[in-house]
Protein backbone atom coordinates (compact mmCIF):
# COMPACT_ATOMS: atom_id res chain seq x y z
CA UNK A 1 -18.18 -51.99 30.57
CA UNK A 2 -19.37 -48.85 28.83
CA UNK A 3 -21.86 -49.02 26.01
CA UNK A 4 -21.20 -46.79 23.03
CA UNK A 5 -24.23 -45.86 20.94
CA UNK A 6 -23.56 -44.68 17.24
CA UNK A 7 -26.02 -42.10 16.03
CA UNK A 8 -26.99 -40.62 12.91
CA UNK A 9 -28.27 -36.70 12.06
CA UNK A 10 -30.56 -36.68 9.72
CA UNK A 11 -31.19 -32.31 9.00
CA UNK A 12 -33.76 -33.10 6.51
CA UNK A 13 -36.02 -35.10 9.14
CA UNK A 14 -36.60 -31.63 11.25
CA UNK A 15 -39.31 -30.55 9.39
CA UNK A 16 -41.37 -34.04 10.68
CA UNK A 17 -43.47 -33.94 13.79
CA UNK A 18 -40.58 -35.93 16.36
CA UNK A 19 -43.09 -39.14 16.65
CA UNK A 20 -43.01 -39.28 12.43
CA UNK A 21 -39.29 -38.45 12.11
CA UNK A 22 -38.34 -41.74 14.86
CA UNK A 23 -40.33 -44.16 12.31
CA UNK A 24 -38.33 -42.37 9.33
CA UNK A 25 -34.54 -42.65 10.44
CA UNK A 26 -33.95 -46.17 9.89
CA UNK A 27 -35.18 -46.34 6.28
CA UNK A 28 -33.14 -42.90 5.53
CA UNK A 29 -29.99 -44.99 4.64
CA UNK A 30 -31.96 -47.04 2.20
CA UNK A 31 -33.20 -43.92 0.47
CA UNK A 32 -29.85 -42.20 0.32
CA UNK A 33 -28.02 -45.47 -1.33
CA UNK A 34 -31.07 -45.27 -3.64
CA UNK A 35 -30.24 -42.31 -4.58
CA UNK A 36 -26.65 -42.70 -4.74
CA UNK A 37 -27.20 -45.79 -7.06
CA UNK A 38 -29.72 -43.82 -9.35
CA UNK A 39 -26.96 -41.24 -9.68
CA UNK A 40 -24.36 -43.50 -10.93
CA UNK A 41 -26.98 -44.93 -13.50
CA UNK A 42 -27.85 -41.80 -15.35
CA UNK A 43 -27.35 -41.47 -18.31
CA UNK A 44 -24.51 -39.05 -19.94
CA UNK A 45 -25.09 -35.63 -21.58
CA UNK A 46 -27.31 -36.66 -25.14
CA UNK A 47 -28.50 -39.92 -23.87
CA UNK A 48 -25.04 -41.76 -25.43
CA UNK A 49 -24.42 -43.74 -21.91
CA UNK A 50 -23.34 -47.56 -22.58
CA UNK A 51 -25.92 -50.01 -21.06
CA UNK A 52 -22.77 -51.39 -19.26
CA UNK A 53 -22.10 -48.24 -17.80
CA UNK A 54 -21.10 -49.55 -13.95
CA UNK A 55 -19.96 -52.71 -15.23
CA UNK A 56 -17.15 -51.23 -17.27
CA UNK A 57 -16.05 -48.67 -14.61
CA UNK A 58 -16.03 -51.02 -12.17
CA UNK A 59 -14.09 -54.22 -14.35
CA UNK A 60 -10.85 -53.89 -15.60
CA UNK A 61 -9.29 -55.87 -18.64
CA UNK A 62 -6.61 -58.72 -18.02
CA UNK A 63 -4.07 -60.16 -20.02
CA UNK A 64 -4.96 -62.80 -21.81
CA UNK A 65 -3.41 -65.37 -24.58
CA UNK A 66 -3.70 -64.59 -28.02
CA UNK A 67 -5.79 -67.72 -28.92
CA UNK A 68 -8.23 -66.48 -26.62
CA UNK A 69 -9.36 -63.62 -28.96
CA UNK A 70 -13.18 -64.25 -30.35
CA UNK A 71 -11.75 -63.61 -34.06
CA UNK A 72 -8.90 -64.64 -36.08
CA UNK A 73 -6.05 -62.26 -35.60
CA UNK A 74 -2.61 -63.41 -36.69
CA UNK A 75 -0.81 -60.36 -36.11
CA UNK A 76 -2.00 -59.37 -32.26
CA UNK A 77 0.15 -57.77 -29.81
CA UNK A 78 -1.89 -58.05 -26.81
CA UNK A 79 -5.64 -59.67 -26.01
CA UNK A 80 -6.83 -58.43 -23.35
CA UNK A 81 -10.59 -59.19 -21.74
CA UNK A 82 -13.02 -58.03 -18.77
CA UNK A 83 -16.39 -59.55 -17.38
CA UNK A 84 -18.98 -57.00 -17.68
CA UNK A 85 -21.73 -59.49 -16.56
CA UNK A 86 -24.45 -59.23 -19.45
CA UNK A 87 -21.40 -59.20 -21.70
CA UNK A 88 -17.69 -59.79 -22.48
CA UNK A 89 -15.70 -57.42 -23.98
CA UNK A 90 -11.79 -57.97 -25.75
CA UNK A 91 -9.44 -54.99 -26.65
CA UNK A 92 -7.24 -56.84 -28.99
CA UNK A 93 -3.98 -54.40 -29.99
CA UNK A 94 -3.18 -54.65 -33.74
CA UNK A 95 0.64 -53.42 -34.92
CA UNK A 96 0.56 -49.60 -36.05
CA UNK A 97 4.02 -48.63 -38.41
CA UNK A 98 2.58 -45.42 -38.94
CA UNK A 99 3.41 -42.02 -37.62
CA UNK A 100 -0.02 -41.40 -36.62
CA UNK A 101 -1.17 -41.44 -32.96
CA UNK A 102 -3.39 -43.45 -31.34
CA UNK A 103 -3.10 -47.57 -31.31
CA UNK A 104 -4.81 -49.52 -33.98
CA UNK A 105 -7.13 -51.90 -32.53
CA UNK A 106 -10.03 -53.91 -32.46
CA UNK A 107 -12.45 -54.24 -29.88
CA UNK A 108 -14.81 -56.87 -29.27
CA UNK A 109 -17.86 -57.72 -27.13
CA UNK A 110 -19.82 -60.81 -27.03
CA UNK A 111 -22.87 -59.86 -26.32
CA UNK A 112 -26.38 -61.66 -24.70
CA UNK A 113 -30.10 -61.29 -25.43
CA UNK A 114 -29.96 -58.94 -22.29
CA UNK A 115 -27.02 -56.59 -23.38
CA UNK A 116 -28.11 -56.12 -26.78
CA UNK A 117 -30.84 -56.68 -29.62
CA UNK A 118 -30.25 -58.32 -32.56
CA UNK A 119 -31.74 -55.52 -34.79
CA UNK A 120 -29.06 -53.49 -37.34
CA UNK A 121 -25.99 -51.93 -35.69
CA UNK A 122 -26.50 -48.23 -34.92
CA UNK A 123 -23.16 -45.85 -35.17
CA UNK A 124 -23.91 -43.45 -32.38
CA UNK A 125 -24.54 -46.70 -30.11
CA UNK A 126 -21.42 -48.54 -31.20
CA UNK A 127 -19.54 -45.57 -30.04
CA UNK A 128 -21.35 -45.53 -26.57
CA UNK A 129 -20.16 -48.98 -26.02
CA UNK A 130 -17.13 -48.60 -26.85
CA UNK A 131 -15.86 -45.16 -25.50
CA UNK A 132 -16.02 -43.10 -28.78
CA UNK A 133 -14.44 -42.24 -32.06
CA UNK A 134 -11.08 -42.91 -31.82
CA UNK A 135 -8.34 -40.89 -33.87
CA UNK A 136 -8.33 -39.75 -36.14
CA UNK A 137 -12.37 -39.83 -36.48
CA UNK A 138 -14.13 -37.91 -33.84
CA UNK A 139 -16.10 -36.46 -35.77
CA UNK A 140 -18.12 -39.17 -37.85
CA UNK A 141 -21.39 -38.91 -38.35
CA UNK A 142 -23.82 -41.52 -40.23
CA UNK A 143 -23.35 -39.62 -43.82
CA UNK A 144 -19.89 -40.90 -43.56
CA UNK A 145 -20.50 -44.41 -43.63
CA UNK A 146 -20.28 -47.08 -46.75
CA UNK A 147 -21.15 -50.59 -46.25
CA UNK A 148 -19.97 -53.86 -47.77
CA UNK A 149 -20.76 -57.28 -47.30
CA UNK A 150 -19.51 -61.00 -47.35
CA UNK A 151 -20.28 -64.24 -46.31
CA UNK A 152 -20.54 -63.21 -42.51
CA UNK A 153 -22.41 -60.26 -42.94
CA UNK A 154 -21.97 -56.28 -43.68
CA UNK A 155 -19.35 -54.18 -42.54
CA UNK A 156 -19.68 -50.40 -42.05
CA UNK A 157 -16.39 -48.40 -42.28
CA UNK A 158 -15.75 -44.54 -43.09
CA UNK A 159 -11.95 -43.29 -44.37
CA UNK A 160 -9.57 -41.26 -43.71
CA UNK A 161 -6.63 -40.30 -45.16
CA UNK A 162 -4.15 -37.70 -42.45
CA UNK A 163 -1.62 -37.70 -44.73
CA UNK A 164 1.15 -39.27 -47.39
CA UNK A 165 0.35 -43.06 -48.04
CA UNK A 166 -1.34 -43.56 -44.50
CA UNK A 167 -4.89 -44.91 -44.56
CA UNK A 168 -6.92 -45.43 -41.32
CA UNK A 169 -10.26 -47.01 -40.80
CA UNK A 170 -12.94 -47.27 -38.66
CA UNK A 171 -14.76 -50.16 -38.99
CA UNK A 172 -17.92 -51.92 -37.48
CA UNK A 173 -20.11 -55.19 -37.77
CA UNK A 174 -21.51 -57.45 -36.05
CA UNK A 175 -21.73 -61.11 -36.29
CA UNK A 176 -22.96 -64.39 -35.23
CA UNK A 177 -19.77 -66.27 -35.34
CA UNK A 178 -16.53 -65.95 -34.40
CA UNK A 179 -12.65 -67.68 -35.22
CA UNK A 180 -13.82 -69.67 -32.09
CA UNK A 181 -16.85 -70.20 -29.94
CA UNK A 182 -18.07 -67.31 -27.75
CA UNK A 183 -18.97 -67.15 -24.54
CA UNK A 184 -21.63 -69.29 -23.03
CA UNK A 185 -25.30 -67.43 -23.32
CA UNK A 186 -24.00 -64.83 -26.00
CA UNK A 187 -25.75 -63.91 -29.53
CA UNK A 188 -23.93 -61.92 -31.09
CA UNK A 189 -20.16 -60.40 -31.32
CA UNK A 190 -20.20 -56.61 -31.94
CA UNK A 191 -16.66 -55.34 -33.08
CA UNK A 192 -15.50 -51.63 -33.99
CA UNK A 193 -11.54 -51.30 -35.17
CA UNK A 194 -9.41 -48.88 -35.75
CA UNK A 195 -6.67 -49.56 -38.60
CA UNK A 196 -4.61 -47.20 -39.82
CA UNK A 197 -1.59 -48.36 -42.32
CA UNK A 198 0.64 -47.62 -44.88
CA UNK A 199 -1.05 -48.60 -47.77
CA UNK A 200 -4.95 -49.31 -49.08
CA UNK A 201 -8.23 -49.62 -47.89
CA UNK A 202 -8.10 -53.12 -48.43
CA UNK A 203 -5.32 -53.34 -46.17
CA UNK A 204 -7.03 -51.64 -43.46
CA UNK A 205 -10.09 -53.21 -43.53
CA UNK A 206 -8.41 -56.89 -44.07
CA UNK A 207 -8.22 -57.84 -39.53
CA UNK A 208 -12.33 -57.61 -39.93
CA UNK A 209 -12.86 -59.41 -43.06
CA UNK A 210 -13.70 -63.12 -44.02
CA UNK A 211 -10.24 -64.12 -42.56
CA UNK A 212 -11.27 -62.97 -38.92
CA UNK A 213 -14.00 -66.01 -38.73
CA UNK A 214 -14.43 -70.15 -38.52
CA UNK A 215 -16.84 -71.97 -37.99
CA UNK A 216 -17.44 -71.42 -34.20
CA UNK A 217 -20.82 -70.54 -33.16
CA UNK A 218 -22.16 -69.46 -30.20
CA UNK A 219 -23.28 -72.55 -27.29
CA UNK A 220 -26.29 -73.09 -26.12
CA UNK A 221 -27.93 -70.00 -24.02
CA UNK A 222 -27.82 -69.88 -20.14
């Protein structure tokens, strides 16, 4: 029987003396998968890359039942969730009778010591994690924001108003609760909605207000 030997070119090993370029070869597909793996971390044009980066291209959501969702939401189309290792993200779809595009949702991730810190939320890193400024608000900037609290915490929102009796909302917080326990080792649950409706700002805002908690808390770390 013949014996087939697989061999590899390696142009950038020519300018080596040949003795120094035999001892190289075998490491050279180490170095390019190092490379190839350094590539895919980078971050994005103006630093705004999520820390889950490769985790969230690489995980998809699933289906999941509504009682699954981290807060109270009553009026949920669709949960869905994906495992992005150092955290757990849910897109939960809210109804939208407006005329506006876009869906109105909210989207939660639970997240560990090792995804996040536990300092203030920051707008411009909310919107890394979560893909961006939905519609009709892609271009908010800090000024925009107003802040309220209540007995879970502050909320951050800006307005906008595209027309007729339509309000929308963006909306972030983050808390250390949810409507139900979170996920084992997490410290927080960051959430960022979208909520546009016919009506007030009270109405927008109402999916992330005191109604959306309990009296879960998060279990015991890893």
């Amino acid at each position: 029987m013949k014996e087939f030997k697989t061999s590899f070119h390696f142009p950038m090993l020519a300018c080596f003396p040949l003795g120094i370029a035999r001892k190289l070869a075998p490491s050279c597909a180490a170095v390019l998968a190092m490379l190839v793996l350094s590539a895919c971390q980078m971050a994005s044009p103006g630093g705004s890359a999520s820390p889950t980066e490769l985790a969230e291209a690489l995980n998809e959501y699933r289906v999941v039942p509504a009682a699954r969702a981290y807060i109270n939401v009553p009026n949920a189309l669709v949960v869905m969730e994906r495992d992005l290792g150092s955290a757990t993200e849910q897109r939960v779809t809210l109804p939208n009778a407006t005329a506006l595009s876009g869906e109105n949702t909210i989207l939660l991730r639970a997240q560990s010591g090792r995804s996040a810190n536990n300092t203030r939320l920051v707008l411009q890193e909310v919107l890394a994690q979560f893909g961006g400024a939905p519609v009709p608000f892609s271009n908010i900037t800090d000024s925009a924001l107003t802040a309220r609290s209540d007995t879970y915490g502050d909320m951050t929102y800006t307005v906008a108003r595209p027309g007729g009796d339509v309000t929308c909302v963006l909306a972030i917080r983050r808390a250390h609760t949810g409507g139900r326990a979170l996920p084992r080792g997490a410290s927080a649950l960051d959430m960022m909605m979208r909520n546009c409706v016919s009506g007030s700002v009270e109405q927008a805002l109402a999916p992330l207000g005191p109604t959306a908690f309990g009296l879960g808390m998060p279990r015991a770390g890893l």
